[in-house]
Every structure is written in structure tokens, then in C-alpha cells.
N, C-alpha and C. Protein backbone atom coordinates (compact mmCIF):
# COMPACT_ATOMS: atom_id res chain seq x y z
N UNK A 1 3.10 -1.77 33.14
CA UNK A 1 3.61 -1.28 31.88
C UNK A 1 3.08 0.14 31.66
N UNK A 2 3.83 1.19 31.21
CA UNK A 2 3.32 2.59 31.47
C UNK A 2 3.87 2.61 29.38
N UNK A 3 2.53 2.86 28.73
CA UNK A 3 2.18 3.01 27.39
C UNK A 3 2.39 5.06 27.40
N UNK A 4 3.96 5.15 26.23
CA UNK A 4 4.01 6.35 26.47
C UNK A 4 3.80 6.85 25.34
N UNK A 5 4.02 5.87 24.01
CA UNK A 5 3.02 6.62 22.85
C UNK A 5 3.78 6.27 21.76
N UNK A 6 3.67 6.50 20.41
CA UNK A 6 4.43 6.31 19.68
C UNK A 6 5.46 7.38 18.82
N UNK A 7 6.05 6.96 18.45
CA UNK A 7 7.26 8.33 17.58
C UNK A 7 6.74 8.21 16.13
N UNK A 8 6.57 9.96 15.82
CA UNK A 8 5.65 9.50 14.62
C UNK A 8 6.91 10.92 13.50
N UNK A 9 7.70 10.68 12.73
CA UNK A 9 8.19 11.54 11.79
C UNK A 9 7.67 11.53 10.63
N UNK A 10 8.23 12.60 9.92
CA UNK A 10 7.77 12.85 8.41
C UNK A 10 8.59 12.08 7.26
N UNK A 11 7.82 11.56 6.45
CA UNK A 11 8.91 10.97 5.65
C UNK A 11 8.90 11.48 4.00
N UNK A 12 9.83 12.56 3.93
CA UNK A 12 10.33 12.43 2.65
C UNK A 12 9.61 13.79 2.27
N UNK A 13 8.46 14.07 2.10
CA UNK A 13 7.37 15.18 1.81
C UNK A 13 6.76 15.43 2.70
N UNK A 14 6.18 16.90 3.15
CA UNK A 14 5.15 17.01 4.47
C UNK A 14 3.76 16.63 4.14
N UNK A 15 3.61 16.08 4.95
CA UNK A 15 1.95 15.88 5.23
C UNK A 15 2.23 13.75 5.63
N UNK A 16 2.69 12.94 4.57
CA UNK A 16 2.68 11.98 5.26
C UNK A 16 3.48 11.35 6.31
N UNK A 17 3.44 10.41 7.13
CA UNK A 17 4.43 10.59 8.38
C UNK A 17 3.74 8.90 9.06
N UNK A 18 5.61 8.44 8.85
CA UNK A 18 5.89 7.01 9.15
C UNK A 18 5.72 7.05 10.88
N UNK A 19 5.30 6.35 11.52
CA UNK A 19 4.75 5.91 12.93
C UNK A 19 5.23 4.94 13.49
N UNK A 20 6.18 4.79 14.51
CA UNK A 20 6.84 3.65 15.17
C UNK A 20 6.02 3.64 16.77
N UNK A 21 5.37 2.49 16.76
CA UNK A 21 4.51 2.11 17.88
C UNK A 21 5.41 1.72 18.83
N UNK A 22 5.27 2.19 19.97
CA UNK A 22 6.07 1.02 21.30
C UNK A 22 4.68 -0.05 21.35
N UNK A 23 6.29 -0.97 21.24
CA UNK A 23 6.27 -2.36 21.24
C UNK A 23 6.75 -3.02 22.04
N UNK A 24 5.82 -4.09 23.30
CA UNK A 24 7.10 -4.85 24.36
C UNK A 24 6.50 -5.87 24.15
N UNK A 25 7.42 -6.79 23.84
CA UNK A 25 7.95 -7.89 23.89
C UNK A 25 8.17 -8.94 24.52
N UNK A 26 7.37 -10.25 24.72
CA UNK A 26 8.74 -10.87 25.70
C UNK A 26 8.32 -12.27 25.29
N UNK A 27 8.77 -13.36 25.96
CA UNK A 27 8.74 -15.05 25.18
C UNK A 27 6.98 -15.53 24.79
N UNK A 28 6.16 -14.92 25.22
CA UNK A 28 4.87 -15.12 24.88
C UNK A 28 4.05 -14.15 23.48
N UNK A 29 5.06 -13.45 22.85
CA UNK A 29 4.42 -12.35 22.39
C UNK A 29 4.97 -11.04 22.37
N UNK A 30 3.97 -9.97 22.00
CA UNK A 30 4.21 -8.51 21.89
C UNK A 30 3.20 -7.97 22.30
N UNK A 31 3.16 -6.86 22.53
CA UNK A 31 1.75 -5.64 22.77
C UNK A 31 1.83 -4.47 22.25
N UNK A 32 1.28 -3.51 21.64
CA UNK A 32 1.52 -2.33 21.03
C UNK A 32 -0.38 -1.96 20.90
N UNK A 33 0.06 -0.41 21.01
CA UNK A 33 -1.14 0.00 20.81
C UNK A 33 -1.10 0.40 19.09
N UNK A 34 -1.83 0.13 18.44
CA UNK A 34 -2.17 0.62 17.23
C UNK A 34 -3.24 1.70 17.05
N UNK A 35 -3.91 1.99 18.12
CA UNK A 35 -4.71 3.63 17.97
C UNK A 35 -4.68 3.98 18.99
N UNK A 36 -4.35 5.00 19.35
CA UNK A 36 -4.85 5.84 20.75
C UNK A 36 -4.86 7.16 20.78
N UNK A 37 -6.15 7.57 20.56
CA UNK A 37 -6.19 8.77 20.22
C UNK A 37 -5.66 10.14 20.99
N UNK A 38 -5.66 9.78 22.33
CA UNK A 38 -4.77 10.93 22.78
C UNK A 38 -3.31 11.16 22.97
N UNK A 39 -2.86 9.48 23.09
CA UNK A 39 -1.22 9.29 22.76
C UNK A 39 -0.65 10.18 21.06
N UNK A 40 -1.56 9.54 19.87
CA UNK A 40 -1.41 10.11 18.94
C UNK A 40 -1.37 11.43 18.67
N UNK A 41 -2.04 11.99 19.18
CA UNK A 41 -3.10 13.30 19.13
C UNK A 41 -1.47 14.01 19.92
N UNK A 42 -1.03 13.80 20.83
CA UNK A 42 -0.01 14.75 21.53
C UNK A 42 1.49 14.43 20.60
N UNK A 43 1.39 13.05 19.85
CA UNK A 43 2.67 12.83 19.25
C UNK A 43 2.50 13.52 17.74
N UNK A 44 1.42 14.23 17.41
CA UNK A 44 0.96 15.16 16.63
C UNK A 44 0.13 14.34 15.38
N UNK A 45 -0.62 13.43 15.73
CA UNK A 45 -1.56 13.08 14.76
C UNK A 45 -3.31 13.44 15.40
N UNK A 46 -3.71 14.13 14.94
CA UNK A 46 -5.05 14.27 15.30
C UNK A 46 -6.10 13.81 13.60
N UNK A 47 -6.18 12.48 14.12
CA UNK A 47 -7.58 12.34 13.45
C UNK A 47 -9.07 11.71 13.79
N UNK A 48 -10.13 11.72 13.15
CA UNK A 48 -11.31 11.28 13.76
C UNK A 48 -11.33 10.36 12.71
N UNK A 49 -11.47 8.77 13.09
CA UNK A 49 -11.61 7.73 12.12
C UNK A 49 -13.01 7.34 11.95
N UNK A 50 -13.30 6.73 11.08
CA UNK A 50 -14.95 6.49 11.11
C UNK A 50 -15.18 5.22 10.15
N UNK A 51 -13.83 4.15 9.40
CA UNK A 51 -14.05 3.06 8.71
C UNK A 51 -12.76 2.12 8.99
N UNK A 52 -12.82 1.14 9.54
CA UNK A 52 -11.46 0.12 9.05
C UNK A 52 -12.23 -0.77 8.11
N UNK A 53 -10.70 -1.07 7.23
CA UNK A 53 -10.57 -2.09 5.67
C UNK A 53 -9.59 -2.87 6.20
N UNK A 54 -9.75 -3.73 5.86
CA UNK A 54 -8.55 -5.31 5.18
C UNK A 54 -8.62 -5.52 4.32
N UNK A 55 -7.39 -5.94 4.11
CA UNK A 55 -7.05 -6.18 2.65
C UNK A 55 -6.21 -7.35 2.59
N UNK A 56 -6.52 -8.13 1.76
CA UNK A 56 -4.96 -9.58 1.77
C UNK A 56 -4.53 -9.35 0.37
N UNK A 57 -3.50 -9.35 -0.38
CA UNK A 57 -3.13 -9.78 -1.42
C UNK A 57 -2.07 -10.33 -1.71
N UNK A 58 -1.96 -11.06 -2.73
CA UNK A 58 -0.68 -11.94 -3.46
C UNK A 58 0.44 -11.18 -3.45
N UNK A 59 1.80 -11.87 -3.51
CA UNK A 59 3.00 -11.40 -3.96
C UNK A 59 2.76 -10.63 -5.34
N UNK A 60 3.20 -9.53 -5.70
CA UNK A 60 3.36 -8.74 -7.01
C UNK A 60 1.51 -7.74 -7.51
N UNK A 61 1.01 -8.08 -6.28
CA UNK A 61 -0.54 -6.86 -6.31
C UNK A 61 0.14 -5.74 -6.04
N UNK A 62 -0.52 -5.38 -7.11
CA UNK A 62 -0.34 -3.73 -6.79
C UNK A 62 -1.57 -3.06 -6.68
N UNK A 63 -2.10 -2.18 -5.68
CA UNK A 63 -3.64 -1.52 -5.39
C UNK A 63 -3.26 -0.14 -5.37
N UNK A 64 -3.63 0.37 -6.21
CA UNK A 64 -3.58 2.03 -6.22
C UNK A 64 -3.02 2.25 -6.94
N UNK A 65 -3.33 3.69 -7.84
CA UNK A 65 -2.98 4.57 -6.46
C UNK A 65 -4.34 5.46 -6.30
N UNK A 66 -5.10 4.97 -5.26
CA UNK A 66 -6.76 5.56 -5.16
C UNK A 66 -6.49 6.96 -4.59
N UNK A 67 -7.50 7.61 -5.01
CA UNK A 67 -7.97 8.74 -4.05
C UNK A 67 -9.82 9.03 -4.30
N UNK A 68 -9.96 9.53 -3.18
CA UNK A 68 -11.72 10.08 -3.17
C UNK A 68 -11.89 11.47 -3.55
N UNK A 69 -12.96 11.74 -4.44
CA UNK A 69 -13.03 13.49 -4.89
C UNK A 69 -14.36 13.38 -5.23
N UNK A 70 -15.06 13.88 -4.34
CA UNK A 70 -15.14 14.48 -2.79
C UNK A 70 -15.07 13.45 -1.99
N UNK A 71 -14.71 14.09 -0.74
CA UNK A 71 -14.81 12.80 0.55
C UNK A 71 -13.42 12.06 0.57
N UNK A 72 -12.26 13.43 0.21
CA UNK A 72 -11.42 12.64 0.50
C UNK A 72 -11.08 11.95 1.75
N UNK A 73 -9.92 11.24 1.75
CA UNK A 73 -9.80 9.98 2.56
C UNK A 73 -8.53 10.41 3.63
N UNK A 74 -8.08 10.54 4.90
CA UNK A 74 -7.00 10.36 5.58
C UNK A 74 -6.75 8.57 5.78
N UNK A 75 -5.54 7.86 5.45
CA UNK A 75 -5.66 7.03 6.25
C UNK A 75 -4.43 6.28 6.80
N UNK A 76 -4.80 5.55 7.82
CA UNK A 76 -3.50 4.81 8.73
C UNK A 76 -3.00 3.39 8.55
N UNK A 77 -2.59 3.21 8.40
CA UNK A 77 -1.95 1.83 7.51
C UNK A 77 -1.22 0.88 7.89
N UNK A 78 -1.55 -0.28 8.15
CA UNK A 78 -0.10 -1.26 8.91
C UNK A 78 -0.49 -2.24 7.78
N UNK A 79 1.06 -3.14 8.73
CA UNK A 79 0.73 -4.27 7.72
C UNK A 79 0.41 -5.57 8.83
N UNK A 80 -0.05 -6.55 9.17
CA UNK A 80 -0.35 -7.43 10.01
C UNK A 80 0.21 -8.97 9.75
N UNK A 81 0.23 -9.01 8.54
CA UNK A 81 1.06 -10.06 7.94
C UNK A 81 1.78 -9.81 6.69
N UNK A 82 3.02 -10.36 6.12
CA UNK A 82 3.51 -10.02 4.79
C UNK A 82 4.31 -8.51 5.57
N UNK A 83 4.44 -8.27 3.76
CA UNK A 83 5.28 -6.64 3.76
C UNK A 83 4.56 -6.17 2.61
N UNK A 84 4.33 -4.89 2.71
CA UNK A 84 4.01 -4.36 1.29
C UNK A 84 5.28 -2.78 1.11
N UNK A 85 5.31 -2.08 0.19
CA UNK A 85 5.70 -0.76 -0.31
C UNK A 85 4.96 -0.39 -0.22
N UNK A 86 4.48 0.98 0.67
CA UNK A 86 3.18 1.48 1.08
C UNK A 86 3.76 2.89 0.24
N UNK A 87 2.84 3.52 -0.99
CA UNK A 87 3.50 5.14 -1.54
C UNK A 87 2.00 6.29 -0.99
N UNK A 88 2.47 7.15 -1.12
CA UNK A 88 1.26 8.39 -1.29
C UNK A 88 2.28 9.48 -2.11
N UNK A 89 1.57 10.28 -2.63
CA UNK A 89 1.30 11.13 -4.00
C UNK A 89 0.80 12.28 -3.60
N UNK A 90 1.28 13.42 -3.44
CA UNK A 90 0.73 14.72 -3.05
C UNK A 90 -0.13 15.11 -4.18
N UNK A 91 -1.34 15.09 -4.51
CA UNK A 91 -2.24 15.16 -4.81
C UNK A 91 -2.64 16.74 -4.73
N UNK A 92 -2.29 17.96 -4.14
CA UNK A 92 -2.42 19.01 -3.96
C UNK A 92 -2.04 19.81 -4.42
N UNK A 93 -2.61 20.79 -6.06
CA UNK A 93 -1.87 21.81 -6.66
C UNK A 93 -1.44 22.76 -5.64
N UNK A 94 -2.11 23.49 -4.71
CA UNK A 94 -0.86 24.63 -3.64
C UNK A 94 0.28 23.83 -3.10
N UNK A 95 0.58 22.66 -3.02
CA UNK A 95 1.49 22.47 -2.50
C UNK A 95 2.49 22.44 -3.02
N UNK A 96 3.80 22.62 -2.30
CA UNK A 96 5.21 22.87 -3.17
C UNK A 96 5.71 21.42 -3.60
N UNK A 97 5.11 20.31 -3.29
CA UNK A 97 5.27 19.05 -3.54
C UNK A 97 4.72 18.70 -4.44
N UNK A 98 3.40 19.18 -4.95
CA UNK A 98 2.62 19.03 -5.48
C UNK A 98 3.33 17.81 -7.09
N UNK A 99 2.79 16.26 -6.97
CA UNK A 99 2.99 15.52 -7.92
C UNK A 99 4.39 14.57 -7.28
N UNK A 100 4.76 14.80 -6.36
CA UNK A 100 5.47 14.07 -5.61
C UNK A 100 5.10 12.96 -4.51
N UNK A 101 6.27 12.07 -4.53
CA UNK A 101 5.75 10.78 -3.85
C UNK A 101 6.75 10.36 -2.70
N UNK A 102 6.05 9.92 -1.64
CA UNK A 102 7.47 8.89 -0.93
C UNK A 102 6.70 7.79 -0.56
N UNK A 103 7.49 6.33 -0.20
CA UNK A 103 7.33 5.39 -0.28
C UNK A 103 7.88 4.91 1.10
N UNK A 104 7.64 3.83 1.63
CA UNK A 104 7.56 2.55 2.91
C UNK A 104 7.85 1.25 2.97
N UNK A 105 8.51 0.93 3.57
CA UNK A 105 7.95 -0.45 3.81
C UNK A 105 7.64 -0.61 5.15
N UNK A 106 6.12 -1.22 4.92
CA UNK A 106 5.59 -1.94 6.21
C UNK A 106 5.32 -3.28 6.41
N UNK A 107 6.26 -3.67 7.20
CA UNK A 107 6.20 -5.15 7.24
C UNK A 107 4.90 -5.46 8.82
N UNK A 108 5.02 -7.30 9.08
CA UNK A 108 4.59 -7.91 10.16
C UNK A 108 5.13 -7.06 11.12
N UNK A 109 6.31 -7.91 10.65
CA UNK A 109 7.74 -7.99 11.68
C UNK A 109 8.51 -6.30 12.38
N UNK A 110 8.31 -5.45 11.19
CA UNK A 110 8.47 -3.90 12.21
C UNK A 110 7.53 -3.34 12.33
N UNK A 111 6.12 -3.56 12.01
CA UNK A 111 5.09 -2.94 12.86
C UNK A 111 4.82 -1.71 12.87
N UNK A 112 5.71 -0.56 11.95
CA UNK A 112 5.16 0.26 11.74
C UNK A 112 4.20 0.93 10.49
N UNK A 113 3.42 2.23 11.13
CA UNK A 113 2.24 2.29 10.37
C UNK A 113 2.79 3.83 9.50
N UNK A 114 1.85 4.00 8.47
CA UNK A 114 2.24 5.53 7.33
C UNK A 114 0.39 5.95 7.41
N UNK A 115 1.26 7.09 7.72
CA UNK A 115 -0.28 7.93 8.07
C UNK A 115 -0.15 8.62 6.56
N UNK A 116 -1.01 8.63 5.77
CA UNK A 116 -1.55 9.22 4.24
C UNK A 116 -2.46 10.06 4.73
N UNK A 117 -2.36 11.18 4.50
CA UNK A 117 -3.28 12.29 4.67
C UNK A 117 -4.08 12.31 3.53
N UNK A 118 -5.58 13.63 4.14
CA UNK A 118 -6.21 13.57 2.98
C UNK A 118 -5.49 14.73 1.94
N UNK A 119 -5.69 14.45 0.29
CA UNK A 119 -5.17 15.15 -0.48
C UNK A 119 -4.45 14.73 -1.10
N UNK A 120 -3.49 13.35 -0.75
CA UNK A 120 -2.97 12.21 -1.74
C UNK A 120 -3.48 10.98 -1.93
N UNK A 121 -2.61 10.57 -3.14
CA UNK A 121 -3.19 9.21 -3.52
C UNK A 121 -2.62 8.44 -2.65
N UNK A 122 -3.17 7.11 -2.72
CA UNK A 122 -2.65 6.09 -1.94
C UNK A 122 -2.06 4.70 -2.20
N UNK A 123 -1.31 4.06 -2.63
CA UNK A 123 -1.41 2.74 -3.20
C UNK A 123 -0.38 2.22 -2.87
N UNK A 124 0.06 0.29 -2.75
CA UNK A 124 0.56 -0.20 -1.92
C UNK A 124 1.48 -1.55 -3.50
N UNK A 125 2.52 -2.00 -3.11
CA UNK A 125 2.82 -3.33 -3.54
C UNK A 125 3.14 -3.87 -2.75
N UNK A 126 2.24 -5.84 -2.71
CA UNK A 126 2.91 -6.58 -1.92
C UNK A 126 4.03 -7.26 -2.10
N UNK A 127 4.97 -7.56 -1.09
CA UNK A 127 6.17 -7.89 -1.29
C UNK A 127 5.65 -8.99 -1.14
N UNK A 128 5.22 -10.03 -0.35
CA UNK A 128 4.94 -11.41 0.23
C UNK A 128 3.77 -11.88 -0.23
N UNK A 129 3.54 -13.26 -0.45
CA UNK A 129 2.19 -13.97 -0.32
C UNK A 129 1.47 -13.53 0.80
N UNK A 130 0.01 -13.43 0.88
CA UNK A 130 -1.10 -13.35 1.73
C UNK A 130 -0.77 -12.40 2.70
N UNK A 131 -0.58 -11.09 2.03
CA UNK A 131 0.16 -9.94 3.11
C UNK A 131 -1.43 -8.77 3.13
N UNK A 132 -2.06 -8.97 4.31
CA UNK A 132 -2.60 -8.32 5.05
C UNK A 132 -2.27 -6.66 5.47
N UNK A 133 -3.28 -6.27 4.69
CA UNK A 133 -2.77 -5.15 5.36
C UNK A 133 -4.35 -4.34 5.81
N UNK A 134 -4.36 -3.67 6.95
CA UNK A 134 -5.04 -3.18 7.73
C UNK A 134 -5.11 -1.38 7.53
N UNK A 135 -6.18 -0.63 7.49
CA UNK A 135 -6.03 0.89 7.34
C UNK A 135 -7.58 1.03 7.58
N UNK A 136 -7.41 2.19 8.60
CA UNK A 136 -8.46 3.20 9.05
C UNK A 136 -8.51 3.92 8.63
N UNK A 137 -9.55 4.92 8.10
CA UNK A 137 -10.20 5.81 7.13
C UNK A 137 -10.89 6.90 7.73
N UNK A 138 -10.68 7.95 7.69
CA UNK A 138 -11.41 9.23 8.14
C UNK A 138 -12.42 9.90 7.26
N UNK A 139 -12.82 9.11 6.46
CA UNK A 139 -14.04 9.58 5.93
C UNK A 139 -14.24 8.21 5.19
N UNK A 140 -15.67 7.73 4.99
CA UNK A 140 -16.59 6.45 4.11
C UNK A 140 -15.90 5.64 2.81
N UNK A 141 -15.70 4.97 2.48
CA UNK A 141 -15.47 4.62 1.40
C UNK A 141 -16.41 5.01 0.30
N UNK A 142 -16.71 5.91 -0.66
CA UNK A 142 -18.04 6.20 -1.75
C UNK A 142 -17.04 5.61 -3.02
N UNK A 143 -17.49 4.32 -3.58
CA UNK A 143 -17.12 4.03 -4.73
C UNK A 143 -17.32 4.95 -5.81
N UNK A 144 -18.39 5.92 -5.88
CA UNK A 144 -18.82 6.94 -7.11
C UNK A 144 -17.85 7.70 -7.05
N UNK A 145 -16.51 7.84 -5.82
CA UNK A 145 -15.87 9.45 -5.80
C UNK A 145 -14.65 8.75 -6.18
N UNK A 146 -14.52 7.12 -6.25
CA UNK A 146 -13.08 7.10 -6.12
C UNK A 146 -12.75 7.09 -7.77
N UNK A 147 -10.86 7.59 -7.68
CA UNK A 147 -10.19 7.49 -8.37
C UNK A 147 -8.53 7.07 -8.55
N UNK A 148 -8.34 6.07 -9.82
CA UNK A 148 -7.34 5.90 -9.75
C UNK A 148 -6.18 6.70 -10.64
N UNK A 149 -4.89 7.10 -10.14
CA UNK A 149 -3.95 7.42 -10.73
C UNK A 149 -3.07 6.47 -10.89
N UNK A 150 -2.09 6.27 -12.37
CA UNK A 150 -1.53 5.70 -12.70
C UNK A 150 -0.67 5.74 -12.30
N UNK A 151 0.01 3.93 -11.93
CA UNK A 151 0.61 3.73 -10.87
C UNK A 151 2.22 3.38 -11.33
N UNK A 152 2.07 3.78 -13.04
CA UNK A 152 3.17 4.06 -13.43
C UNK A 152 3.92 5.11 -14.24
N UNK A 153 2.71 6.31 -13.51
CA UNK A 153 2.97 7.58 -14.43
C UNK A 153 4.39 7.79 -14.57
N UNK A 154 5.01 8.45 -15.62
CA UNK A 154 6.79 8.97 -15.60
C UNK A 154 6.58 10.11 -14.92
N UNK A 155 5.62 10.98 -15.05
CA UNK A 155 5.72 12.18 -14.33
C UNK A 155 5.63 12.64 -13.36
N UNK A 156 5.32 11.22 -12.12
CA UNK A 156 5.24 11.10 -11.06
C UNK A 156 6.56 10.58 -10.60
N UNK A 157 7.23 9.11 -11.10
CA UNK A 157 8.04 8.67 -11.41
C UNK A 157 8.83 7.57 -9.64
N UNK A 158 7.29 6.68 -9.09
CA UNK A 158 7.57 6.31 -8.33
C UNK A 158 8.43 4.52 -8.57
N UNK A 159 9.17 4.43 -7.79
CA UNK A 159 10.46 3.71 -7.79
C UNK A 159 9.46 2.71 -6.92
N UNK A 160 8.88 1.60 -7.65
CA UNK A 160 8.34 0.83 -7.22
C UNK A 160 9.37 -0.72 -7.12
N UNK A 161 9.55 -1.31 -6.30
CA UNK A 161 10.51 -2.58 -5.76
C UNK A 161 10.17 -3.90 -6.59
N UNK A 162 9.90 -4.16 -8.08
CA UNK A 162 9.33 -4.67 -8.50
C UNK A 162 10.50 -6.26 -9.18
N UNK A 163 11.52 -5.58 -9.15
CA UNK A 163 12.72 -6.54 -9.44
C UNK A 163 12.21 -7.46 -10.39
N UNK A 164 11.77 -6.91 -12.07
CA UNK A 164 11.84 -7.48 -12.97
C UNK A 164 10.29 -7.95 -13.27
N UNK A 165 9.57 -7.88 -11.72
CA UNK A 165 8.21 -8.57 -12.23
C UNK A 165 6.99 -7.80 -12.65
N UNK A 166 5.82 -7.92 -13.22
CA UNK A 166 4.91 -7.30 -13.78
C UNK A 166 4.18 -7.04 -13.08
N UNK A 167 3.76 -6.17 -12.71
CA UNK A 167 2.77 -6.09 -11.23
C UNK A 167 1.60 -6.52 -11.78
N UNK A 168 0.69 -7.19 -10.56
CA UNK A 168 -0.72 -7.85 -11.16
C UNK A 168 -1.84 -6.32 -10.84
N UNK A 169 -2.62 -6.20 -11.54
CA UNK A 169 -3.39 -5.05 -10.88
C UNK A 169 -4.96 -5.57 -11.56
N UNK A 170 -6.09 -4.55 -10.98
CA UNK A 170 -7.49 -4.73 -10.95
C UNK A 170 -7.54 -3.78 -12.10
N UNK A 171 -8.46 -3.88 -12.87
CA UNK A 171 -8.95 -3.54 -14.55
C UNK A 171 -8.68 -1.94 -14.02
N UNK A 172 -9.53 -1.69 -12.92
CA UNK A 172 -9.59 -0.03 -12.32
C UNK A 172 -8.69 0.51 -12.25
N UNK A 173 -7.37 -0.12 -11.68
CA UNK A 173 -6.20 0.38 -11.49
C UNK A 173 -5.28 0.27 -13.16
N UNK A 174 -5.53 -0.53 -13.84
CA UNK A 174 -4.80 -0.64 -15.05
C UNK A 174 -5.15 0.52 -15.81
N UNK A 175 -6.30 0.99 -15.51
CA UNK A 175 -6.80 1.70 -16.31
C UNK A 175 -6.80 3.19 -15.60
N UNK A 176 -5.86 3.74 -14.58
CA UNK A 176 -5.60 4.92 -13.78
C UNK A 176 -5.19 5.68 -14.66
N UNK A 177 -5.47 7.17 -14.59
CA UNK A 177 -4.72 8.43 -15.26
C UNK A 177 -4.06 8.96 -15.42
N UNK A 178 -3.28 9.78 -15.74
CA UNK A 178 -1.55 9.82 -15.30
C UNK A 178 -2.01 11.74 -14.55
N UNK A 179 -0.97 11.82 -13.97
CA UNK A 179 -1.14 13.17 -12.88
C UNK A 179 -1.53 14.45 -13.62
N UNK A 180 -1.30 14.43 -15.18
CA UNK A 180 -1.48 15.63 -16.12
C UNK A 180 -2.94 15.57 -16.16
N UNK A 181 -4.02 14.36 -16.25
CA UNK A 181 -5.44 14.47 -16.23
C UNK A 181 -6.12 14.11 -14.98
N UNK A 182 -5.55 13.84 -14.18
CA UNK A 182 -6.92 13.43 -12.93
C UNK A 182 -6.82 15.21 -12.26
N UNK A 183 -8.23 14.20 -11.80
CA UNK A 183 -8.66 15.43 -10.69
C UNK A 183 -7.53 15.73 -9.58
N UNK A 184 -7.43 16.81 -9.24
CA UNK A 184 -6.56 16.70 -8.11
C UNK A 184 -7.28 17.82 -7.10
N UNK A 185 -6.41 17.89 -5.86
CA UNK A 185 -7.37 19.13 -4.67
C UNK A 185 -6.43 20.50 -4.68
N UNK A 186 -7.07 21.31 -4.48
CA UNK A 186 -7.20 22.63 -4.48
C UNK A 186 -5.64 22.88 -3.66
């Protein structure tokens, strides 16, 4: 089997960028590489990771939309079981995006990953019961730096897949800022 790398485009805004792994297949299974730093690195992702997280949550969790200030965060994202809506948030006053969002779905079943750079927020809804999701981190987790933005600001105005239901969220996240007061990066 000759591993030639994965196809990695931009989706929607520059800086984050949806990742389709080769994947083979056959009656026993699948194989895919999920990191390889020099496959990546030439399909134009260069990062240095230094934390993986798991995460499981219920149908209708919503987590985020975090970011770190200082120590922001790059990170890579699949889903391993379930599906979630994976968003990021350009977080960056120079940028011409700046307060803009695009959104994902990463399921089991297509296997692909959303690279979140550092400089946006990050936050996910699960579509499924007990949906796993997996992400590597290019810089520490520091609970003192993190922050949440509100994950239903209008002025952000992300189109979350929620079909009528109330999203469940953590006190931290209920209580996120809307894009006119958080911190944001340079």
C-alpha cells in the first residue's frame, strides 16, 4: 500500500481547511493515517502538536466557542464516533474576515478532519448520542487563558443545525460574550 497523503482545501474563509484522509478499505476494515507530519506538511499543513483531547458528548451539546488568550490554540479535529457541526470564528481584527464563521460536518463514517487555526474560536454541536470527538492541540490547554464566545451571537450569526432543539451547554459556555466584547488577536 503506497500512503500518498491527504487532500486538504479551504473551507469557506482562509485560514481553516477541511482534510480528506486516504482511506482503504476492504471486508475487514479501513486504514487511514490521521497525522503524518510530512505527508501533511507537503499537502500544506505544517504544525507542531504538543496535546491530544477527547471528548464524548450527548445529542444536542454544544462546546464552544473556546479560544486561548495567550497561548492560543491551532487544532485538528475528527470525529471517531457520532457526527458533530464542527464551526471556527475568525477571531482576528487584521483580517478581512474578521467575525466570520464556517462550519462542518464531521462524521465516523467520512472521516474527515477541520484544521482550526490559531486566532479563532472553536466550537462543535453533536448531532448523535455518544459522539466522540478527537483534536490535537498546538499549544497546552491553560484553563486561566481560556475563553468563551457566544455561541449565539447575531453578529456573528452562525447557522447552527439545531432543528428546533435547545442546545444543552456548560454554565462557561452559557455564559460566552458576544464578538463586540471578547478579547480578540491582533
Amino acid at each position: 500500500m503506497t500512503v500518498l497523503g491527504p487532500t486538504i482545501a479551504e473551507c469557506g474563509i482562509p485560514g481553516p481547511l477541511l482534510i480528506e484522509p486516504q482511506v482503504f478499505g476492504d471486508a475487514r476494515g479501513f486504514f487511514m493515517e490521521s497525522w503524518n507530519a510530512a505527508a501533511f506538511r507537503k499537502a500544506g499543513l505544517d504544525a507542531q502538536f504538543v496535546q491530544d483531547n477527547h471528548s464524548r458528548s450527548q445529542k444536542g451539546v454544544l462546546r464552544g466557542l473556546h479560544f486561548q488568550m495567550p497561548g492560543a490554540q491551532g487544532k485538528l479535529v475528527r470525529v471517531v464516533h457520532g457526527a458533530v457541526f464542527d464551526v471556527a470564528v475568525d477571531l482576528r481584527r487584521s483580517s478581512p474576515t474578521f467575525g466570520k464563521w464556517t462550519g462542518v460536518d464531521l462524521t465516523a463514517a467520512n472521516k474527515r478532519m477541520f484544521w482550526v487555526p490559531e486566532g479563532f474560536a472553536h466550537g462543535f454541536l453533536a448531532l448523535e448520542d455518544d459522539t466522540d470527538v478527537l483534536y490535537k492541540c498546538t499549544a497546552p490547554y491553560a484553563p486561566q487563558n481560556e475563553h468563551s464566545l457566544a455561541w449565539d451571537d447575531p453578529d456573528v450569526g452562525i447557522e447552527w443545525p439545531l432543528h428546533g432543539i435547545k442546545p444543552r451547554l456548560s454554565a462557561k459556555d452559557a455564559a460566552g460574550v458576544t464578538l463586540a466584547q471578547a478579547e480578540t488577536f491582533a
